[in-house]
Protein backbone atom coordinates (compact mmCIF):
# COMPACT_ATOMS: atom_id res chain seq x y z
CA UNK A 1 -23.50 6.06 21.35
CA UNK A 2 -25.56 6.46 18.44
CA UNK A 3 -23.33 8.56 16.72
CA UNK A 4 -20.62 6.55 17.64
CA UNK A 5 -22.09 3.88 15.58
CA UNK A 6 -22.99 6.55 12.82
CA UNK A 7 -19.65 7.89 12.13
CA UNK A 8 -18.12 3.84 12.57
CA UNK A 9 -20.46 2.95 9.81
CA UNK A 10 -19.73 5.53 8.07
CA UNK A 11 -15.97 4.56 8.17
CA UNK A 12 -17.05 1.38 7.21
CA UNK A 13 -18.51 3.05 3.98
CA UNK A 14 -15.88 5.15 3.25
CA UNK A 15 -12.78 2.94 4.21
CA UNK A 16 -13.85 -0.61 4.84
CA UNK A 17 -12.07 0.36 8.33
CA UNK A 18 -13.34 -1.75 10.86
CA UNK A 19 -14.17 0.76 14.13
CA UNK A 20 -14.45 -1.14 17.09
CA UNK A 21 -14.16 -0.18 20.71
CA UNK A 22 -10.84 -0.19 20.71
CA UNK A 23 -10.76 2.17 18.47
CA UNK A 24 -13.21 4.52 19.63
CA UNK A 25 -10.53 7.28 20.85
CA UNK A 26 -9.59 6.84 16.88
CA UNK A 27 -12.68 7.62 15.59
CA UNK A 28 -13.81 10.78 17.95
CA UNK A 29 -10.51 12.13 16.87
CA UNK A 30 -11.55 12.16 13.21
CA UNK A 31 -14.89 13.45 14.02
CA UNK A 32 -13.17 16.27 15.70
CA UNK A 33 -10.50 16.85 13.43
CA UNK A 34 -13.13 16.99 10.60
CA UNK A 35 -15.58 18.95 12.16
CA UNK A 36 -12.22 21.56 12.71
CA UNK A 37 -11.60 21.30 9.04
CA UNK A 38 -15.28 22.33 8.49
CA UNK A 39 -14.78 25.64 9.43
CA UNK A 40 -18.68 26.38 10.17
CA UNK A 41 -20.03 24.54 13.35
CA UNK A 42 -21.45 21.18 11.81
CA UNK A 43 -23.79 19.21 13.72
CA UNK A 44 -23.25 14.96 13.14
CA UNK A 45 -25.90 14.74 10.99
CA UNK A 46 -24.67 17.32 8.51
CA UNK A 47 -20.91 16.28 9.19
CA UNK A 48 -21.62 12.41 8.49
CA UNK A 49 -23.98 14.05 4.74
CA UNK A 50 -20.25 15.96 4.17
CA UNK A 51 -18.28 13.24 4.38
CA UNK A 52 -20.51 11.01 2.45
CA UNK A 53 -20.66 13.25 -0.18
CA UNK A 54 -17.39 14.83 -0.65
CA UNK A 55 -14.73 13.85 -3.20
CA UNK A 56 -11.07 13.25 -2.55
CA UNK A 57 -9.10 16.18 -1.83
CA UNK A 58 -12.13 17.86 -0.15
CA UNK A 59 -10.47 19.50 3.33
CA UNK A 60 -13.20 17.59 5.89
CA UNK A 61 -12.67 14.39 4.34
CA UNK A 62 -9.48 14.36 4.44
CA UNK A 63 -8.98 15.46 8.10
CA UNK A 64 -11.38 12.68 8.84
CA UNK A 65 -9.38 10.06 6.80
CA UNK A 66 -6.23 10.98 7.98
CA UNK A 67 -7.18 10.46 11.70
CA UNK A 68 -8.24 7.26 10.71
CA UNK A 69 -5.54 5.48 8.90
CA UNK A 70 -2.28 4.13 10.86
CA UNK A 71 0.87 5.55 9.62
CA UNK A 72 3.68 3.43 10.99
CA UNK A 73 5.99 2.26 8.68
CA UNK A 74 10.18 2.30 8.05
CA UNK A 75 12.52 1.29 5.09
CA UNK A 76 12.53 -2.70 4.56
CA UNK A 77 10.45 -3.85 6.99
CA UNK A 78 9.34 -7.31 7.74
CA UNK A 79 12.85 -7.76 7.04
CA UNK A 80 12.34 -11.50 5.86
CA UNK A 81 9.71 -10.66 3.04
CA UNK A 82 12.05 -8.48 1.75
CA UNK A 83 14.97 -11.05 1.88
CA UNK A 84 12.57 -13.28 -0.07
CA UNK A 85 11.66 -10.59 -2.54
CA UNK A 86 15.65 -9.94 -3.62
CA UNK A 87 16.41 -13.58 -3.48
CA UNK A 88 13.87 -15.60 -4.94
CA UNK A 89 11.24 -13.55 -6.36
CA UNK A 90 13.13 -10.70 -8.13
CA UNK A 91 15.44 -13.78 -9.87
CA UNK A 92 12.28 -15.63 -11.01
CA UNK A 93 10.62 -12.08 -12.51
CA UNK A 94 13.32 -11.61 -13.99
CA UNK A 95 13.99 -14.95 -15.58
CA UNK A 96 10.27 -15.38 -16.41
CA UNK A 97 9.76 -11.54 -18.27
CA UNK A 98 12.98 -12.02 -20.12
CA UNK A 99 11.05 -11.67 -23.38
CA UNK A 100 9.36 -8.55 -22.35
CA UNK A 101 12.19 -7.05 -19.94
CA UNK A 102 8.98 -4.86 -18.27
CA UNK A 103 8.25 -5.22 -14.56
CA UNK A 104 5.43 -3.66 -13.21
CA UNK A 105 5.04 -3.36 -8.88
CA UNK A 106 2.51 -1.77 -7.15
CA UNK A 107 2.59 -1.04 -3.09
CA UNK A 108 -1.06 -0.80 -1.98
CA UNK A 109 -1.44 1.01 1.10
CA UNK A 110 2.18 2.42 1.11
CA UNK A 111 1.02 5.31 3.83
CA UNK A 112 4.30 7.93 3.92
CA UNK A 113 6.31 5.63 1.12
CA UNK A 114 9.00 3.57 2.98
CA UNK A 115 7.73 1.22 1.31
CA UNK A 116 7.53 1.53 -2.13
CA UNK A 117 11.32 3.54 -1.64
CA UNK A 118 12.56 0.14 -0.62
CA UNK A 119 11.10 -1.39 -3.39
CA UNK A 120 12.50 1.09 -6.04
CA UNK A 121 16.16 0.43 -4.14
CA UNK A 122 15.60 -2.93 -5.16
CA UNK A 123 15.11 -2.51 -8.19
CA UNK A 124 18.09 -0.18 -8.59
CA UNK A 125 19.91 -2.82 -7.05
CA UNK A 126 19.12 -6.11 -9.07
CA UNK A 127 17.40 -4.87 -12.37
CA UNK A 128 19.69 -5.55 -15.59
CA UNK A 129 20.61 -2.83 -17.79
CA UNK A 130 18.03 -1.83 -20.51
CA UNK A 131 14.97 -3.33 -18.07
CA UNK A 132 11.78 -0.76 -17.84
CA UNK A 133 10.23 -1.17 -14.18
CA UNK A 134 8.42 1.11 -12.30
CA UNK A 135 6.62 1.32 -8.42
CA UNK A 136 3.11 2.55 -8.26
CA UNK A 137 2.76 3.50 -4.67
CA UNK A 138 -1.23 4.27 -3.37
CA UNK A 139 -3.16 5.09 -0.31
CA UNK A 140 -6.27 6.48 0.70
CA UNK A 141 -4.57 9.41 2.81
CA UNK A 142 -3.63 12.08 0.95
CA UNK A 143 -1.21 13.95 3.55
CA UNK A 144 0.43 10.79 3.79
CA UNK A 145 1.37 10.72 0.30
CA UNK A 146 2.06 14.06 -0.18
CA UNK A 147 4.77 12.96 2.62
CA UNK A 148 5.91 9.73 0.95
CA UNK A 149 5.95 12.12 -2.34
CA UNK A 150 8.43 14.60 -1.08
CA UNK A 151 10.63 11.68 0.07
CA UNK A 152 12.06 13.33 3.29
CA UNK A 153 12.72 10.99 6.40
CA UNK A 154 14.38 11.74 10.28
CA UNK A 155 16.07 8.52 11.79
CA UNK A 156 13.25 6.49 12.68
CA UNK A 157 12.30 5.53 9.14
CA UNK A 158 15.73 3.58 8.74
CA UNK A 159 15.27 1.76 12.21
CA UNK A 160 17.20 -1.61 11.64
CA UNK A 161 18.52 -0.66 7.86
CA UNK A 162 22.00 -1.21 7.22
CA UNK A 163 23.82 2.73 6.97
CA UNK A 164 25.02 1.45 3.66
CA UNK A 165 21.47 2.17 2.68
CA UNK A 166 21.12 5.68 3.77
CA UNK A 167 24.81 6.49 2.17
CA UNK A 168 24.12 4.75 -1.16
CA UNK A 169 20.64 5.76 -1.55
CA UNK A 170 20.00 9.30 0.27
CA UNK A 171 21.08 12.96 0.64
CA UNK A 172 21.51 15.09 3.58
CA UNK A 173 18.52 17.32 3.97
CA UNK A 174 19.63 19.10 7.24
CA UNK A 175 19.98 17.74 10.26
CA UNK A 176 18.48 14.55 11.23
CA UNK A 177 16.93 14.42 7.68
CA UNK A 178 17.66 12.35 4.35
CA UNK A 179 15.90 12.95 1.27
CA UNK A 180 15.63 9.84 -1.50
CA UNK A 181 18.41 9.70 -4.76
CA UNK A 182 16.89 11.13 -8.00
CA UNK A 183 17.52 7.70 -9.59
CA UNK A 184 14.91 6.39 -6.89
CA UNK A 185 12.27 9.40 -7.88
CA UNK A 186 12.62 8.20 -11.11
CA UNK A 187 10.93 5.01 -10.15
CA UNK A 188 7.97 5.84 -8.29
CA UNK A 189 5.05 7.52 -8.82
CA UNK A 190 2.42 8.17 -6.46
CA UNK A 191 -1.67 8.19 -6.86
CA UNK A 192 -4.46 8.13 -4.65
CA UNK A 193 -6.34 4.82 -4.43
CA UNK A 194 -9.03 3.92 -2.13
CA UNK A 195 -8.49 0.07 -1.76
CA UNK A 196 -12.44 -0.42 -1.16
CA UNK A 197 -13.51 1.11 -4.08
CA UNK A 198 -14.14 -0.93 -7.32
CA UNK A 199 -11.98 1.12 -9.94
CA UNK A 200 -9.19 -1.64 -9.57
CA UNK A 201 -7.76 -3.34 -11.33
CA UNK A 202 -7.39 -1.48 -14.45
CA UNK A 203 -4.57 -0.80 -16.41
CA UNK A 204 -5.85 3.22 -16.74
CA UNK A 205 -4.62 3.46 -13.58
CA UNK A 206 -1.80 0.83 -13.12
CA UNK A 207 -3.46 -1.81 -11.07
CA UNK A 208 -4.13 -3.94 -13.88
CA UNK A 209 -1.20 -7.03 -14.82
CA UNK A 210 0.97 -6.39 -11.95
CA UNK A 211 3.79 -8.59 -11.19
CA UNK A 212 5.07 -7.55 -7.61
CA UNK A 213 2.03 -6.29 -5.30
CA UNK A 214 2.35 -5.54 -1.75
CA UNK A 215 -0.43 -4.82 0.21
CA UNK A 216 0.99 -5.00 3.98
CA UNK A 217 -0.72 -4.08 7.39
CA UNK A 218 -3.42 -2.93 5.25
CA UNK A 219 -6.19 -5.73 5.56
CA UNK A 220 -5.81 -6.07 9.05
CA UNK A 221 -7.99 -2.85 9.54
CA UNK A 222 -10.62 -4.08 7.53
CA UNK A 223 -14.16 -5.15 8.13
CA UNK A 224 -14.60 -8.95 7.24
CA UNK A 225 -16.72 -7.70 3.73
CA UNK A 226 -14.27 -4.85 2.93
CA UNK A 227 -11.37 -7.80 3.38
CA UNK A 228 -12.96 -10.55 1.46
CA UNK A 229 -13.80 -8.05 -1.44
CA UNK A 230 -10.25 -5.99 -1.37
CA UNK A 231 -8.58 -9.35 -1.12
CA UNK A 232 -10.81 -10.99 -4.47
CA UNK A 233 -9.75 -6.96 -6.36
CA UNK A 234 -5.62 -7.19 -5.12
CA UNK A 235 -5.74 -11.00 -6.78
CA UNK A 236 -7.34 -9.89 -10.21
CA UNK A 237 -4.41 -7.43 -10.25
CA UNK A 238 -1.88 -9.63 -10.49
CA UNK A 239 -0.30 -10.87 -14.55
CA UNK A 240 0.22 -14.04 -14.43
CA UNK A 241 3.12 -15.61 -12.10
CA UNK A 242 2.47 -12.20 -10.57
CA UNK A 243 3.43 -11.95 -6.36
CA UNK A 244 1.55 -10.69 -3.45
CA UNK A 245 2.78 -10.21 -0.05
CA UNK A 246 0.50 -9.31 3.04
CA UNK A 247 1.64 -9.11 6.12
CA UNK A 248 1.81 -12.18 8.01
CA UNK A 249 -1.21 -13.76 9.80
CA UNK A 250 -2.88 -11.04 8.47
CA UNK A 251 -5.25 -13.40 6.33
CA UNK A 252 -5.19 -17.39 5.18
CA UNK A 253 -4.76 -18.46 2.14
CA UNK A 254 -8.20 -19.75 2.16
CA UNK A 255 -8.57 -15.39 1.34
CA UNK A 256 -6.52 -15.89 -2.06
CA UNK A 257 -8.27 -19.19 -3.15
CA UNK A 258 -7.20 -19.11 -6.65
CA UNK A 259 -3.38 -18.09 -5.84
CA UNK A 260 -0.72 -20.53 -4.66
CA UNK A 261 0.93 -20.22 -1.64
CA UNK A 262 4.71 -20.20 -1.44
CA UNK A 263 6.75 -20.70 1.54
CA UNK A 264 10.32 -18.88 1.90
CA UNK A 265 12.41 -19.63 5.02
CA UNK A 266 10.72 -16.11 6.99
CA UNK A 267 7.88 -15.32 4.70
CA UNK A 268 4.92 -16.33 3.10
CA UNK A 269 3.80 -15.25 -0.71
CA UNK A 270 0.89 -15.43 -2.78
CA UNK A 271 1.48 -16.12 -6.67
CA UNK A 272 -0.96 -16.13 -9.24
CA UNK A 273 -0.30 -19.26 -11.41
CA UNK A 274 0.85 -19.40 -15.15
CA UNK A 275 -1.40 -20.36 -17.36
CA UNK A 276 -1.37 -24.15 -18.31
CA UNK A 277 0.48 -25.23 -21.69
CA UNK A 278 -2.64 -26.44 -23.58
CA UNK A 279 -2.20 -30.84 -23.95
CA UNK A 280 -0.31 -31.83 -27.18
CA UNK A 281 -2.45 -33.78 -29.79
């Protein structure tokens, strides 16, 4: 039990993942797959000073983070977010950066990419000629970006997307596989990001005046401190009349205090306000 509780505060520390006992099979799966990435027999004291201690990329800690964070994701989904995204929010983006024709989205947490892919399709579907926009797509697990970076996906990623999707947007990459367009690479990029730590936002690494953010089935997984901090970080990183869209229920608005809440007919966004016109003498 006590290392149980070592290894879960550690996660805590690390992640801002919130171990319960639910999750116990979880976490003695990352202390296993860790310890296997060691190499050299590590006992939990000097496994738990590894992991504290190493930096990103190191092997151990990222067997140990991978085991951790959930993976499940497909093209467009929560379907109605989406549908809120192309229909109200893109239009009002675009109407309010007219002067400035830059758009700048971030997807926080994107895990193996679906998700930031379905935002660059949007883009390539309702941005006007001569528009600069880009997707910066994060997560704290490295092998799953690696995966969203290469951009291959079997049938399950496309789970309730239209074919006209995979036709428009993807190539054959043998059987049962589709690899993204070029045009959609051209989009994205993809970084490392650990959504607990403080180096966000910033515009050194993209985070900083943001104008679409999503940050979905992400907060969920968080200790109540890692939440109320990550949520107070993802806010700052938002220009003004900037979006955010969590997953819903996942927080209240009572999390995004200084954003306004707006209601679509199946979702729920955040938007940071405009700045007020100063009174007229």
């Amino acid at each position: 039990m006590a290392d149980h509780e070592a290894f879960a505060g550690l996660a805590a520390d690390l992640l801002g993942a919130d171990i319960g006992p639910g999750r116990a099979a979880d976490l003695d799966r990352a202390v296993r797959a860790a310890t296997r990435a060691a190499g050299d027999p590590l006992g939990p004291e000097a496994l738990a000073t590894r992991l504290r201690t190493a930096p990103p990329g190191d092997p151990v800690r990222r067997a140990f983070v991978e085991a951790l964070t959930i993976s499940e994701t497909h093209f467009f989904r929560l379907q109605g977010q989406f549908d809120a995204l192309a229909e109200r929010v893109f239009p009002a983006l675009l109407a309010g950066r007219a002067t400035t024709t830059h758009l700048r989205l971030w997807s926080a947490g994107c895990s193996t990419g679906e998700e930031a892919w379905s935002l660059a399709i949007l883009l390539e579907r309702l941005l006007p000629t001569g528009w600069d926009a880009s997707v910066l797509a994060t997560d704290v697990d490295e092998a799953a970006l690696e995966r969203a970076e290469r951009g291959i996906y079997g049938a399950r990623s496309f789970r309730g997307v239209p074919d006209w999707v995979r036709a428009r947007w993807f190539t054959a990459a043998g059987p049962g596989r589709w690899e993204v367009a070029p045009p959609l690479r051209r989009r994205v990029r993809f970084a490392v990001l650990n959504l607990v730590a403080d180096d966000y936002p910033s515009s050194g690494n993209g985070t900083g005046a943001v104008d679409l953010l999503l940050c979905r089935n992400v907060l969920m997984y968080l200790t109540p401190g890692a939440r109320a901090a990550v949520a107070v970080r993802l806010a700052r990183s938002l220009a003004p009349g900037g979006w955010l869209a969590v997953a819903p229920a996942e927080v209240s608005s009572a999390d995004f205090p200084d954003l306004a809440v707006r209601q679509f007919p199946l979702a729920i966004l955040h938007q940071r306000p405009e700045p007020a016109a100063p009174d007229l003498p």
